[in-house]
Protein backbone atom coordinates (compact mmCIF):
# COMPACT_ATOMS: atom_id res chain seq x y z
CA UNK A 1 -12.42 -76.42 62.43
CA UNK A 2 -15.24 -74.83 60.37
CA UNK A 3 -14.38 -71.84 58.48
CA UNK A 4 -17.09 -69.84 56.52
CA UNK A 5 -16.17 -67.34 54.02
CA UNK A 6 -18.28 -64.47 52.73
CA UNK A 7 -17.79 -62.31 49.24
CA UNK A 8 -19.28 -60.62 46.69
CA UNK A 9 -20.66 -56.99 48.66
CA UNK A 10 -20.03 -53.99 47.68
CA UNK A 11 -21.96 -50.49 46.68
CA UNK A 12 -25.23 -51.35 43.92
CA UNK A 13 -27.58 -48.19 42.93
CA UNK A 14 -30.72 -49.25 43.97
CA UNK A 15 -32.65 -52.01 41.54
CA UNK A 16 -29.15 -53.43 41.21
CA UNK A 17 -27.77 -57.14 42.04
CA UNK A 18 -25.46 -58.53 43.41
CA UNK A 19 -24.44 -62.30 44.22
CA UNK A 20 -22.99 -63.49 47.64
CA UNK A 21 -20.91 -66.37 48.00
CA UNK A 22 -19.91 -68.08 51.22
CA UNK A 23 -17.50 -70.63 51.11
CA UNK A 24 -17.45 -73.37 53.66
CA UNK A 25 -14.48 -75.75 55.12
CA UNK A 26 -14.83 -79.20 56.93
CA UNK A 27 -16.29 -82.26 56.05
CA UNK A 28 -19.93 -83.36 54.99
CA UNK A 29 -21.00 -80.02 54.15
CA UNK A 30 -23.98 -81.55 52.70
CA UNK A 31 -25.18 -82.55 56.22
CA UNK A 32 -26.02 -78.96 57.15
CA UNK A 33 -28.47 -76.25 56.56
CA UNK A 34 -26.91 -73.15 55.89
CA UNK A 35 -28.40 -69.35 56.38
CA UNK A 36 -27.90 -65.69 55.83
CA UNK A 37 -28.46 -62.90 57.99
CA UNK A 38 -27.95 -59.45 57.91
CA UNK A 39 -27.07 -56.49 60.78
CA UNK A 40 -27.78 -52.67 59.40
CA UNK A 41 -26.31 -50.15 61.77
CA UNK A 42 -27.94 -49.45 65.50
CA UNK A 43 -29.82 -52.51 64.32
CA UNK A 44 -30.16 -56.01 65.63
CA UNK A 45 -28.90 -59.19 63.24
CA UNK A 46 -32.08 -59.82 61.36
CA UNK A 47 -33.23 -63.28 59.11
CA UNK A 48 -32.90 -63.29 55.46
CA UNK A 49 -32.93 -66.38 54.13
CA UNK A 50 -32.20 -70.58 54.80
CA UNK A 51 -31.82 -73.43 52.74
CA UNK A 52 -31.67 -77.36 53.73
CA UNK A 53 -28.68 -79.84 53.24
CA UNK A 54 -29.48 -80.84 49.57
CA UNK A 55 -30.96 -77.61 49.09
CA UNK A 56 -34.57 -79.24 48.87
CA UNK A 57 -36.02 -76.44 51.90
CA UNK A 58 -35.82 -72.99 51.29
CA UNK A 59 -36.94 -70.23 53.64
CA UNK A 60 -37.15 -66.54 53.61
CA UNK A 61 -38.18 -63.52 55.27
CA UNK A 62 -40.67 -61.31 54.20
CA UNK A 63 -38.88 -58.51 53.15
CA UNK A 64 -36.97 -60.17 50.65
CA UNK A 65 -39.25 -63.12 49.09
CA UNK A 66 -39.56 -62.73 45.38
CA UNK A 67 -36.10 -60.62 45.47
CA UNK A 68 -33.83 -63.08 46.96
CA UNK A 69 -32.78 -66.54 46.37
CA UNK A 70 -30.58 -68.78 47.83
CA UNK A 71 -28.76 -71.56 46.59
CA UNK A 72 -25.89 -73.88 47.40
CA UNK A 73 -23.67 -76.01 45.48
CA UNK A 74 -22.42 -78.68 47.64
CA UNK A 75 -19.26 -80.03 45.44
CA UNK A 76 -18.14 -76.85 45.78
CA UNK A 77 -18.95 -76.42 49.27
CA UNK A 78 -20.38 -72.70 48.87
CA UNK A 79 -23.89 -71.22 49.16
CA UNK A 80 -24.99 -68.13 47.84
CA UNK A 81 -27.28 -65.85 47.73
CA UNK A 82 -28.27 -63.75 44.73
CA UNK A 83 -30.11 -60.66 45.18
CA UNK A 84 -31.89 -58.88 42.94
CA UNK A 85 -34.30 -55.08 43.09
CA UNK A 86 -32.03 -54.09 45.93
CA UNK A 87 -33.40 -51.26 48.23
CA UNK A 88 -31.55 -48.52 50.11
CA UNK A 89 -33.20 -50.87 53.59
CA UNK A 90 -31.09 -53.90 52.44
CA UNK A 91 -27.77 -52.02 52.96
CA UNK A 92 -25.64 -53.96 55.88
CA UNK A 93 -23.31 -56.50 56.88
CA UNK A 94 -24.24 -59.65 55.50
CA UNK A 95 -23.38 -63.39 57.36
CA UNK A 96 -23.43 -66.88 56.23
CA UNK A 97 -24.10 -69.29 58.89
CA UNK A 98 -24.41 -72.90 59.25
CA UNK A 99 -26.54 -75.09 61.46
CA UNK A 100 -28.09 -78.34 62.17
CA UNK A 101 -31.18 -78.06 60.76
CA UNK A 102 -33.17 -75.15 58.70
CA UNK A 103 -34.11 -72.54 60.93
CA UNK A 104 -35.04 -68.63 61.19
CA UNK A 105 -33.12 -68.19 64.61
CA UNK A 106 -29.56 -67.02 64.92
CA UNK A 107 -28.81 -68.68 67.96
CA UNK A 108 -29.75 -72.21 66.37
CA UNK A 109 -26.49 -71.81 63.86
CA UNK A 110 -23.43 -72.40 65.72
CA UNK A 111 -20.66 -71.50 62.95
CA UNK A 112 -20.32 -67.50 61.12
CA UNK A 113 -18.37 -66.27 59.05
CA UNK A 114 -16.64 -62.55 59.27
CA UNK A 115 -19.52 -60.50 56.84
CA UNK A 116 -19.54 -58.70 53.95
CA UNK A 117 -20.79 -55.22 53.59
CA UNK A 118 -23.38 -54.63 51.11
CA UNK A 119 -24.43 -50.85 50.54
CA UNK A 120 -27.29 -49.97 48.09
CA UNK A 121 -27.62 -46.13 46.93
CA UNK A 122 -30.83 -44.39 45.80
């Protein structure tokens, strides 16, 4: 049973930061690429960002390249996300997900966690 994890939201005045985490359980964590996406209110579950087994693959969407970066640290089996010159548009629920292979698509990651809320104030 795969259990993902999510923490580190919370409310950040705009041009703050703040760091996800997402903690993973189950074996050979290593062996997957892992992804976060985020939902705002009324809106659909959008892309942010993807990174490869060993972390060699990174991938992220437009609206957050040069802001966001995501990393993972497979002996502790946890990924994260560190976000930096946050904008009132990045407030949501943010997800960790992991799937077979590094992709943009939310259907291609079979395991979620539960979110984290991350609000940004201007």
């Amino acid at each position: 049973q795969v259990q993902l994890v999510e923490s580190g939201g919370g409310l950040v005045q705009a041009g703050g930061s703040l760091r996800l985490s997402c903690a993973a359980s189950g074996r050979a964590f290593s062996n997957y690429a892992m992804g976060w996406f985020r939902q705002a209110p009324g809106k659909e579950r959008e892309f942010v960002a993807t990174i490869s087994g060993r972390g060699r693959t990174t991938n992220y969407a437009d609206s957050v390249k040069g802001r966001f970066t995501i990393a993972r640290d497979n002996a502790k089996n946890t990924v994260y996300l560190q976000m930096n010159s946050l904008k009132p548009e990045d407030t949501a629920v943010y997800y960790c997900a992991r799937s077979g292979s590094v992709s943009t698509t939310a259907r291609e990651y079979g395991y979620w966690g539960q979110g984290t809320q991350v609000t940004v104030s201007s």
